[in-house]
PDB file of N, CA and C in Angstrom:
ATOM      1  N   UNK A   1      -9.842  21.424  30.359  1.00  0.00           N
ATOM      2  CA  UNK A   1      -9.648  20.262  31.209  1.00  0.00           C
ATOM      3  C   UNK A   1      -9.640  19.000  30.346  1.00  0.00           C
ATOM      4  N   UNK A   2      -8.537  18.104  30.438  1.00  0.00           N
ATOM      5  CA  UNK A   2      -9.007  16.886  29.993  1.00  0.00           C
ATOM      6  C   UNK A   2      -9.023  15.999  31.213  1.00  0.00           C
ATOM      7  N   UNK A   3      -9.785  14.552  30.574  1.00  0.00           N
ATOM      8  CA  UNK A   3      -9.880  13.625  31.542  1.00  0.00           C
ATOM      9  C   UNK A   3      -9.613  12.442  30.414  1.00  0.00           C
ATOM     10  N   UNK A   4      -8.684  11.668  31.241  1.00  0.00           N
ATOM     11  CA  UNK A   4      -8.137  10.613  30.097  1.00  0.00           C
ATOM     12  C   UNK A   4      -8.653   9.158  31.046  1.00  0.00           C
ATOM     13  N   UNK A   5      -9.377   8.212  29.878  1.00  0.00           N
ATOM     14  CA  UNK A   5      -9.936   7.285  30.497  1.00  0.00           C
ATOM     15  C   UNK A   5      -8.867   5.859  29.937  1.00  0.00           C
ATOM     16  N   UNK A   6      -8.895   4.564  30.529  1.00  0.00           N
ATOM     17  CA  UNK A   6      -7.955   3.604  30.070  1.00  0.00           C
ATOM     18  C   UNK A   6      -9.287   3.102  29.302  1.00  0.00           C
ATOM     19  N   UNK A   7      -9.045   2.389  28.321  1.00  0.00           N
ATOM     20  CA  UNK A   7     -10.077   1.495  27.429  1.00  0.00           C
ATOM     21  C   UNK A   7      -9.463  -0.252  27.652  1.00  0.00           C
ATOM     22  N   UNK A   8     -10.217  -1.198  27.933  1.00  0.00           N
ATOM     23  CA  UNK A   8      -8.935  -1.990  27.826  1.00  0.00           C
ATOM     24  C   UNK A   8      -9.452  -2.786  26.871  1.00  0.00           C
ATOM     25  N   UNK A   9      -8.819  -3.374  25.736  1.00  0.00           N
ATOM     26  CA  UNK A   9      -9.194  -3.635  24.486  1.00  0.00           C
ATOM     27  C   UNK A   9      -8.748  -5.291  24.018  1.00  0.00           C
ATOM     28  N   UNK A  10      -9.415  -5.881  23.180  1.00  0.00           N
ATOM     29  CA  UNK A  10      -9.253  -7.315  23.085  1.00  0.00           C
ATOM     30  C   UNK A  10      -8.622  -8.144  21.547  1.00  0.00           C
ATOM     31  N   UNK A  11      -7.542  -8.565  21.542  1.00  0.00           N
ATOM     32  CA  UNK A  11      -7.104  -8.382  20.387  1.00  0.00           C
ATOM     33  C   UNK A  11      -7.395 -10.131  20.129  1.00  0.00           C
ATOM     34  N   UNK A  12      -7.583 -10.227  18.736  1.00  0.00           N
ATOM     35  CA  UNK A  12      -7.495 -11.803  18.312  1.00  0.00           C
ATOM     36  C   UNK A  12      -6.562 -12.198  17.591  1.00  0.00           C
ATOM     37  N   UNK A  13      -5.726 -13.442  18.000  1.00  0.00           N
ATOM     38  CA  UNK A  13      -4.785 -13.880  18.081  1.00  0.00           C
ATOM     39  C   UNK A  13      -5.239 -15.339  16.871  1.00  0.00           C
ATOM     40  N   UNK A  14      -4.425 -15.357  15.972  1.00  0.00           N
ATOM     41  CA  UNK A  14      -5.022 -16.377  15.058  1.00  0.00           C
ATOM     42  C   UNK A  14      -3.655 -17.287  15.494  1.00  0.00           C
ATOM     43  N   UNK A  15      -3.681 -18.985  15.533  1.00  0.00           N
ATOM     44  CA  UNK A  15      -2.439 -19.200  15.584  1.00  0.00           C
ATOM     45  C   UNK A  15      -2.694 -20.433  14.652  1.00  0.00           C
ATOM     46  N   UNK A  16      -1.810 -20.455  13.667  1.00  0.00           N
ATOM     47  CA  UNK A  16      -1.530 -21.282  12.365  1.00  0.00           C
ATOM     48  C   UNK A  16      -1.266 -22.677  12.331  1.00  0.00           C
ATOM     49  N   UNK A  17      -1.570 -23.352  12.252  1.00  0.00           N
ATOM     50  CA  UNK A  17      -1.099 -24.698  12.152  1.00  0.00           C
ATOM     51  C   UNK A  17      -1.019 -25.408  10.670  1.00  0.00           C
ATOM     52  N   UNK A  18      -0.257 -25.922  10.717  1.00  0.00           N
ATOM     53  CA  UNK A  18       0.093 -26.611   9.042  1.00  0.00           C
ATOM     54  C   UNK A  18      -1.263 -27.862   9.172  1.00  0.00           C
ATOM     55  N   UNK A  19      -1.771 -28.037   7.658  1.00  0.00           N
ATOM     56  CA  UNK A  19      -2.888 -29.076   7.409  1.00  0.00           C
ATOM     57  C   UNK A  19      -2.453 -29.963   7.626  1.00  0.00           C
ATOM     58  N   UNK A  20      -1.273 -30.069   6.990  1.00  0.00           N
ATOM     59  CA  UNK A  20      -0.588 -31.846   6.933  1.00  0.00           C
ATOM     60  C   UNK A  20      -0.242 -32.249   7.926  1.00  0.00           C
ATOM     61  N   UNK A  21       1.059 -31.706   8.595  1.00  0.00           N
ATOM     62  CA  UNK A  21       1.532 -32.453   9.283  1.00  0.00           C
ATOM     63  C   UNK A  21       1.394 -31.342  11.090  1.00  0.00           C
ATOM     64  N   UNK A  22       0.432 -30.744  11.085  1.00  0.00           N
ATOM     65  CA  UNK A  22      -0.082 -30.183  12.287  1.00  0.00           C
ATOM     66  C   UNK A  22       0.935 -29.775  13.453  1.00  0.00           C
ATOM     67  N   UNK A  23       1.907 -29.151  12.575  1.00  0.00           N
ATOM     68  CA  UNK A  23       3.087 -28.628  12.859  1.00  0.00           C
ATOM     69  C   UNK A  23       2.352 -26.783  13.312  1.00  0.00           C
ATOM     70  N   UNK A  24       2.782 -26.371  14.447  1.00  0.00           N
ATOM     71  CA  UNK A  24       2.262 -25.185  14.832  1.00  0.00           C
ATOM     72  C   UNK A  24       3.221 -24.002  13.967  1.00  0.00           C
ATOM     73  N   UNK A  25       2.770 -23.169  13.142  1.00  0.00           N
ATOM     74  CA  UNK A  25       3.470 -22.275  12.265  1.00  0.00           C
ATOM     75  C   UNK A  25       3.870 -21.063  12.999  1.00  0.00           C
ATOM     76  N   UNK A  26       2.620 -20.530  13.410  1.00  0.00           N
ATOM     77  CA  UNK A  26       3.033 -18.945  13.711  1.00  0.00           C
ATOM     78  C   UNK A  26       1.817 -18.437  14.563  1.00  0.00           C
ATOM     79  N   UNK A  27       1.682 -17.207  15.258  1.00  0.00           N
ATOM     80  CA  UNK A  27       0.496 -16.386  15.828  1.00  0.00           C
ATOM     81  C   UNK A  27       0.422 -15.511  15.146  1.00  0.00           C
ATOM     82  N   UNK A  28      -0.677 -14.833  14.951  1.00  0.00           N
ATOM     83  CA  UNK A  28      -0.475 -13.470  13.821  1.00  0.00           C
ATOM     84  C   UNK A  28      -2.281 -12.725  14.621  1.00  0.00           C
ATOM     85  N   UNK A  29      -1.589 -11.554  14.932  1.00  0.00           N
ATOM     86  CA  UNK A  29      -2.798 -10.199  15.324  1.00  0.00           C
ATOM     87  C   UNK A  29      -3.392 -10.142  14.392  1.00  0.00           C
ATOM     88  N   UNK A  30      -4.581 -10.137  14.371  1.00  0.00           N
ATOM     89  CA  UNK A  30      -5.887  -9.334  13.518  1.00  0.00           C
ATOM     90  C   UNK A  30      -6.395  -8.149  13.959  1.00  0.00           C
ATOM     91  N   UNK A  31      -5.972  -7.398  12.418  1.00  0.00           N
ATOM     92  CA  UNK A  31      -6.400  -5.933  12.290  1.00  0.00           C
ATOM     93  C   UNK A  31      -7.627  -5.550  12.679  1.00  0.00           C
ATOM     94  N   UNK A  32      -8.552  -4.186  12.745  1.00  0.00           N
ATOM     95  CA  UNK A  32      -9.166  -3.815  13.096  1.00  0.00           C
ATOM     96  C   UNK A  32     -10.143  -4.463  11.864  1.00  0.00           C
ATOM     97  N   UNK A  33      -9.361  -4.110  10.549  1.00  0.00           N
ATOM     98  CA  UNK A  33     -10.517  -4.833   9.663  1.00  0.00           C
ATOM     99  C   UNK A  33     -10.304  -6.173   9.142  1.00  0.00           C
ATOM    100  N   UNK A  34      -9.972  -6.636  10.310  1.00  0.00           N
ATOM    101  CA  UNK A  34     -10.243  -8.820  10.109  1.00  0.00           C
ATOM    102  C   UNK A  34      -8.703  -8.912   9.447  1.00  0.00           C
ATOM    103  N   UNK A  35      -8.157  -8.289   8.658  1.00  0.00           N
ATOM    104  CA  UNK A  35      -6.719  -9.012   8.125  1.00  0.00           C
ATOM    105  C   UNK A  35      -5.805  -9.650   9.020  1.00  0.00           C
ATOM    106  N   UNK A  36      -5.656 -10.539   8.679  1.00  0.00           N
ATOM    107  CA  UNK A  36      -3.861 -11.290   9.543  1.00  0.00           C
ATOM    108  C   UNK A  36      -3.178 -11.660   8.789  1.00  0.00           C
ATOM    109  N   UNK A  37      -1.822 -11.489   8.990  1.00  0.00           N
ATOM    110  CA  UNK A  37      -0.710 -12.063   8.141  1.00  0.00           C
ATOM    111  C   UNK A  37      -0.659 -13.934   8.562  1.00  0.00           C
ATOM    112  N   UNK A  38      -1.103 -14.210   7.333  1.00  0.00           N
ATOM    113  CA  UNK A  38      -0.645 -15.703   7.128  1.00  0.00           C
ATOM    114  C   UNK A  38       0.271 -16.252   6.166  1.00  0.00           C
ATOM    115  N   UNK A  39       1.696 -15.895   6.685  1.00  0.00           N
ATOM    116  CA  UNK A  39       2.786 -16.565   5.775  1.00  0.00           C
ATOM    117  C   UNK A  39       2.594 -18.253   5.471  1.00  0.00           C
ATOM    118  N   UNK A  40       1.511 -18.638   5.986  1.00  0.00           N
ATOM    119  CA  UNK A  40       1.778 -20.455   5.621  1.00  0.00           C
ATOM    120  C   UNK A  40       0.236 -20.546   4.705  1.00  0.00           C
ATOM    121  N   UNK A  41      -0.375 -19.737   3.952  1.00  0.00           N
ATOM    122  CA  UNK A  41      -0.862 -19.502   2.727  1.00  0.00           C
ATOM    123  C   UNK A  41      -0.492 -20.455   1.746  1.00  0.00           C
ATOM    124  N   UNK A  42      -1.209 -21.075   1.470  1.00  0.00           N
ATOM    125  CA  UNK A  42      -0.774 -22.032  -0.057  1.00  0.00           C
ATOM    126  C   UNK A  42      -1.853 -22.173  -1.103  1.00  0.00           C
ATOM    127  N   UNK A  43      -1.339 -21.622  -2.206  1.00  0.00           N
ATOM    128  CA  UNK A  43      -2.502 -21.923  -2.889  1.00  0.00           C
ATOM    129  C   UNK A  43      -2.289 -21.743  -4.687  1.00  0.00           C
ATOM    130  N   UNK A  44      -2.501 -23.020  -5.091  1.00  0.00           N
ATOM    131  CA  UNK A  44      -2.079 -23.363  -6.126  1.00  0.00           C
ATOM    132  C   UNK A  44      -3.415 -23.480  -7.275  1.00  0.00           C
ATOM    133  N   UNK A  45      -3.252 -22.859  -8.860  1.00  0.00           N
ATOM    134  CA  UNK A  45      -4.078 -23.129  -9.363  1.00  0.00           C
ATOM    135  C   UNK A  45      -3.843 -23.337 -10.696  1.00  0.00           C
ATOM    136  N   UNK A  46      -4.360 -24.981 -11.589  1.00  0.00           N
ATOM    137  CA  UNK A  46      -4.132 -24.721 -12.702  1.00  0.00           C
ATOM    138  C   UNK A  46      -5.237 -24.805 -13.592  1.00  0.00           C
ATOM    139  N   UNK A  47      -4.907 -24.067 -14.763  1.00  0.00           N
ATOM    140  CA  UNK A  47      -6.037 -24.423 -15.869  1.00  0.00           C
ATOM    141  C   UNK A  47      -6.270 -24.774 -17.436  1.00  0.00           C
ATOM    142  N   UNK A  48      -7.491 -26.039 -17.535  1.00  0.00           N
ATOM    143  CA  UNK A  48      -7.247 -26.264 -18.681  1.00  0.00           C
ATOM    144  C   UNK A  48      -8.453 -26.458 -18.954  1.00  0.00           C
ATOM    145  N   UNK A  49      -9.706 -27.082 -19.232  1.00  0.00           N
ATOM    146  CA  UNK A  49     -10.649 -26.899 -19.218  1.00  0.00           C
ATOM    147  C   UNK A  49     -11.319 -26.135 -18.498  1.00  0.00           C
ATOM    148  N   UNK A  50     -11.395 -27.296 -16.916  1.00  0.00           N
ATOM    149  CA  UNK A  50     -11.608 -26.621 -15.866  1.00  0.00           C
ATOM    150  C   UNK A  50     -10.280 -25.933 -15.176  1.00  0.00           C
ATOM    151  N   UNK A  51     -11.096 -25.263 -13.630  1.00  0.00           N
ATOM    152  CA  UNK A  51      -9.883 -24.952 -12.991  1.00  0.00           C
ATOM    153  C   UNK A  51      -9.844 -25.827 -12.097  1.00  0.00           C
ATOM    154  N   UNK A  52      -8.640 -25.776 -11.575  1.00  0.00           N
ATOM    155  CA  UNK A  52      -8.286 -26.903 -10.475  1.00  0.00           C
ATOM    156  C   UNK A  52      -7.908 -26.115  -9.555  1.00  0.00           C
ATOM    157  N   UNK A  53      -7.953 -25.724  -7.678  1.00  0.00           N
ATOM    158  CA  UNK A  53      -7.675 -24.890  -6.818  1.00  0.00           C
ATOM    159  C   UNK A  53      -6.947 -26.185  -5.709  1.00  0.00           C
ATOM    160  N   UNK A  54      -6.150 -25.707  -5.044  1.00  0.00           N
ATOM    161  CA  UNK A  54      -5.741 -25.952  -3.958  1.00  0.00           C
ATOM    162  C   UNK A  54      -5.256 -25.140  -2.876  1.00  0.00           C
ATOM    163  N   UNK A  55      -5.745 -24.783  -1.770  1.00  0.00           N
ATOM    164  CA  UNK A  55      -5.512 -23.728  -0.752  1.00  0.00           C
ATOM    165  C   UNK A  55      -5.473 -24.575   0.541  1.00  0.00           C
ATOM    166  N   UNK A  56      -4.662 -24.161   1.309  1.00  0.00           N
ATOM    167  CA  UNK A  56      -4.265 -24.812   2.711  1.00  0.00           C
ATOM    168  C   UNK A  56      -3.303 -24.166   3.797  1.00  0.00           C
ATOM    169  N   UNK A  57      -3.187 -24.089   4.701  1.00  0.00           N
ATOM    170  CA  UNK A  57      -1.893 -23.575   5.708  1.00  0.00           C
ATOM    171  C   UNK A  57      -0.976 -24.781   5.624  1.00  0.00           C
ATOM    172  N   UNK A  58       0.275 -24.388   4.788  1.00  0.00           N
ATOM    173  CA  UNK A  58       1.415 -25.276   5.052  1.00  0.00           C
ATOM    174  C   UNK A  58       2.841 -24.641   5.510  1.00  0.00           C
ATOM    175  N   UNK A  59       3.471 -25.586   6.195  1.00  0.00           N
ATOM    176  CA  UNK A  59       4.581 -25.272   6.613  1.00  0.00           C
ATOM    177  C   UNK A  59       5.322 -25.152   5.601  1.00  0.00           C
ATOM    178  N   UNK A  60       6.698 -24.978   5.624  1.00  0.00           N
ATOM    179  CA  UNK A  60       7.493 -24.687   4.219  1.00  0.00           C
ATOM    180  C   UNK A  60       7.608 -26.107   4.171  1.00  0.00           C
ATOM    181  N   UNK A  61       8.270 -26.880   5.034  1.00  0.00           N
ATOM    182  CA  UNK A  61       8.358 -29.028   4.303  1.00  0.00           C
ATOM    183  C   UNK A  61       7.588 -29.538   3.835  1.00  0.00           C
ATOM    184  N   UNK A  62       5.643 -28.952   4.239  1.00  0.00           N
ATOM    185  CA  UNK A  62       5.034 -29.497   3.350  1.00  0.00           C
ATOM    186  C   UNK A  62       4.824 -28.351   2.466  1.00  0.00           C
ATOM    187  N   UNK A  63       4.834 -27.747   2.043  1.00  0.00           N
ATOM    188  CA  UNK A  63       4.921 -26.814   0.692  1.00  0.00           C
ATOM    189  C   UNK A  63       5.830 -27.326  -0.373  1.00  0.00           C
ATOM    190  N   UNK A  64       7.411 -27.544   0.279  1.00  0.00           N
ATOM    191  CA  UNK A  64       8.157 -28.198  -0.414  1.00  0.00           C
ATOM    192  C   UNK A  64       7.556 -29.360  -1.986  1.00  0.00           C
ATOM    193  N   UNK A  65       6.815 -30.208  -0.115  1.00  0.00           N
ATOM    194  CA  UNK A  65       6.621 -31.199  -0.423  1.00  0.00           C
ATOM    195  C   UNK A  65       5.125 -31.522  -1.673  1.00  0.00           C
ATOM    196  N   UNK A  66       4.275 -30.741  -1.629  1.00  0.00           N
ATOM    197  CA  UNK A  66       3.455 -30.298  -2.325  1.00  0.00           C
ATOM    198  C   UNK A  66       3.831 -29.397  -3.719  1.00  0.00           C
ATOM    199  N   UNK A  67       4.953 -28.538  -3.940  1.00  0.00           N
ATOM    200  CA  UNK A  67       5.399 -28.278  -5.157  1.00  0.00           C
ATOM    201  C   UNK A  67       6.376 -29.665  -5.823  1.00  0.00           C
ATOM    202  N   UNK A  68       6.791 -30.968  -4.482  1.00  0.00           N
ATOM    203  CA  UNK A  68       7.841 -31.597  -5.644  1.00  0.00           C
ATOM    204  C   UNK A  68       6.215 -33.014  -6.229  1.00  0.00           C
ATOM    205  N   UNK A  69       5.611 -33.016  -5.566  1.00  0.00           N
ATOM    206  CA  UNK A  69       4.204 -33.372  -6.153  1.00  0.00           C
ATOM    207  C   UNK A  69       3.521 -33.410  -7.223  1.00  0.00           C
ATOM    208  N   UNK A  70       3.502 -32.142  -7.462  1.00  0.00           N
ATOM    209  CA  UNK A  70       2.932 -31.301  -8.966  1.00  0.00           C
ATOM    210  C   UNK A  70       4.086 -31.208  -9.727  1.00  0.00           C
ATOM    211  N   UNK A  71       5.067 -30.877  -9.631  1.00  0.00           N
ATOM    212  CA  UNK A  71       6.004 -31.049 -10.453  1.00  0.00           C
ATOM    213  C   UNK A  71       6.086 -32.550 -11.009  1.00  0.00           C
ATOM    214  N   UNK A  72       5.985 -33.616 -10.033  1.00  0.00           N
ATOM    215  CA  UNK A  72       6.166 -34.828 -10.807  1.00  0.00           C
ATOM    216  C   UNK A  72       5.276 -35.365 -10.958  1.00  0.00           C
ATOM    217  N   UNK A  73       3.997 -34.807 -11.432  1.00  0.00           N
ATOM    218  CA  UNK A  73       2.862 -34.947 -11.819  1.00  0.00           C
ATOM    219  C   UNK A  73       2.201 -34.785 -13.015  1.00  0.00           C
ATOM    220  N   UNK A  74       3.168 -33.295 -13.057  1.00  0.00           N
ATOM    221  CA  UNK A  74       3.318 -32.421 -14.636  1.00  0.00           C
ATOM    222  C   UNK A  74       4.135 -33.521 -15.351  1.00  0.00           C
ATOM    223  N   UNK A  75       5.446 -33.677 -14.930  1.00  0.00           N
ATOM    224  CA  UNK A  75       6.337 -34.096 -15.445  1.00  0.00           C
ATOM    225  C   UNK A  75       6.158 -35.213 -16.548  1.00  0.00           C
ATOM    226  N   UNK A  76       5.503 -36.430 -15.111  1.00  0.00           N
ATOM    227  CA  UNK A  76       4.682 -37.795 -16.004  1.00  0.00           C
ATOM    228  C   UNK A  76       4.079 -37.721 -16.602  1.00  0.00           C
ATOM    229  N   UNK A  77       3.105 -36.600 -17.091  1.00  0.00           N
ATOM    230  CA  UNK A  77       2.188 -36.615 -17.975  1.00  0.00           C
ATOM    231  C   UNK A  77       2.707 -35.723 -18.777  1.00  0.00           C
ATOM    232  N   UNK A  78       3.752 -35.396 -19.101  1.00  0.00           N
ATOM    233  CA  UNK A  78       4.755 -34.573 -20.441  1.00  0.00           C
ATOM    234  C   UNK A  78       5.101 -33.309 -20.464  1.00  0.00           C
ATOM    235  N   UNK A  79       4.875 -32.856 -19.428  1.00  0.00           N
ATOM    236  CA  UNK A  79       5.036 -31.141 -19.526  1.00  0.00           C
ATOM    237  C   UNK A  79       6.313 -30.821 -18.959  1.00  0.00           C
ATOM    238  N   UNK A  80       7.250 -29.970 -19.969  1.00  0.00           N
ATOM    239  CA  UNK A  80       8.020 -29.418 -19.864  1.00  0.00           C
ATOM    240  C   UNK A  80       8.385 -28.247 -19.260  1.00  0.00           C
ATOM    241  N   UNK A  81       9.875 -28.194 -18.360  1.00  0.00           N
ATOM    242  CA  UNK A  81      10.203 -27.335 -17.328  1.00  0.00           C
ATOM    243  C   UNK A  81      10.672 -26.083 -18.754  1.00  0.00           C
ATOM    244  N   UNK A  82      10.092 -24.662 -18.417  1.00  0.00           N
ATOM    245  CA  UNK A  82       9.859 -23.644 -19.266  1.00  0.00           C
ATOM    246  C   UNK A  82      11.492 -23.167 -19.732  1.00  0.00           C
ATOM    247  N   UNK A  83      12.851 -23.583 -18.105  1.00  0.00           N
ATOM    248  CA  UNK A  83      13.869 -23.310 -18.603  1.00  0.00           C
ATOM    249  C   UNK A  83      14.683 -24.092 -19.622  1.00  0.00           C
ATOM    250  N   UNK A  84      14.393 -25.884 -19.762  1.00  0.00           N
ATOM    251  CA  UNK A  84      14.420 -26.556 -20.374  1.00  0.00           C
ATOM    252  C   UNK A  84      14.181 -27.136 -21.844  1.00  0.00           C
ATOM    253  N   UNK A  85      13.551 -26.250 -22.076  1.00  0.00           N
ATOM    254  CA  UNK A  85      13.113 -26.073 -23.579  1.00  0.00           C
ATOM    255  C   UNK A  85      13.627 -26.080 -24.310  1.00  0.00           C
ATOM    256  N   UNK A  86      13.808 -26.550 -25.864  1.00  0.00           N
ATOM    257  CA  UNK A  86      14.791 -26.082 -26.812  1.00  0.00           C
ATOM    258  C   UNK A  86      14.210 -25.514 -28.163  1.00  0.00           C
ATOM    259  N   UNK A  87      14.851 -24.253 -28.367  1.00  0.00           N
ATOM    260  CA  UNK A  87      14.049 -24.139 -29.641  1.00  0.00           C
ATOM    261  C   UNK A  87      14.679 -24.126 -30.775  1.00  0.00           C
TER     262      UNK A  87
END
């Protein structure tokens, strides 16, 4: 004999919003063990003494906008684009 019971079960719903400009990104299910897909993940790190971290939910315009940042950040202070080089 079986006896089949309904379970009714509660799922969590993460929904993304960009830091900057609080632009709504995406909803994403969480797994049984806590994971969710967060495509608006950002997280940048450089090092030279110390390390330097930056992590945030961004949309791709501010991601954009946050890689043309560091790029002209690097830039002003002399660092060369790796395809640019001459040897």
């Amino acid at each position: 004999m079986i006896k089949t019971e309904k379970i009714p079960s509660t799922k969590t719903i993460h929904k993304i919003y960009c830091d900057d400009c609080g632009k709504f990104i995406t909803s994403s299910v969480e797994y049984d063990d806590g994971y969710y897909k967060n495509p608006a993940d950002f997280s940048c790190s450089i090092y030279t003494d110390d390390r330097y971290t930056l992590e945030k939910e961004l949309c791709e315009e501010c991601k954009q906008k946050y890689y043309t940042k560091i790029r002209n950040a690097l830039l002003e202070i002399g660092f060369k684009v790796e395809s640019e080089k001459q040897e």
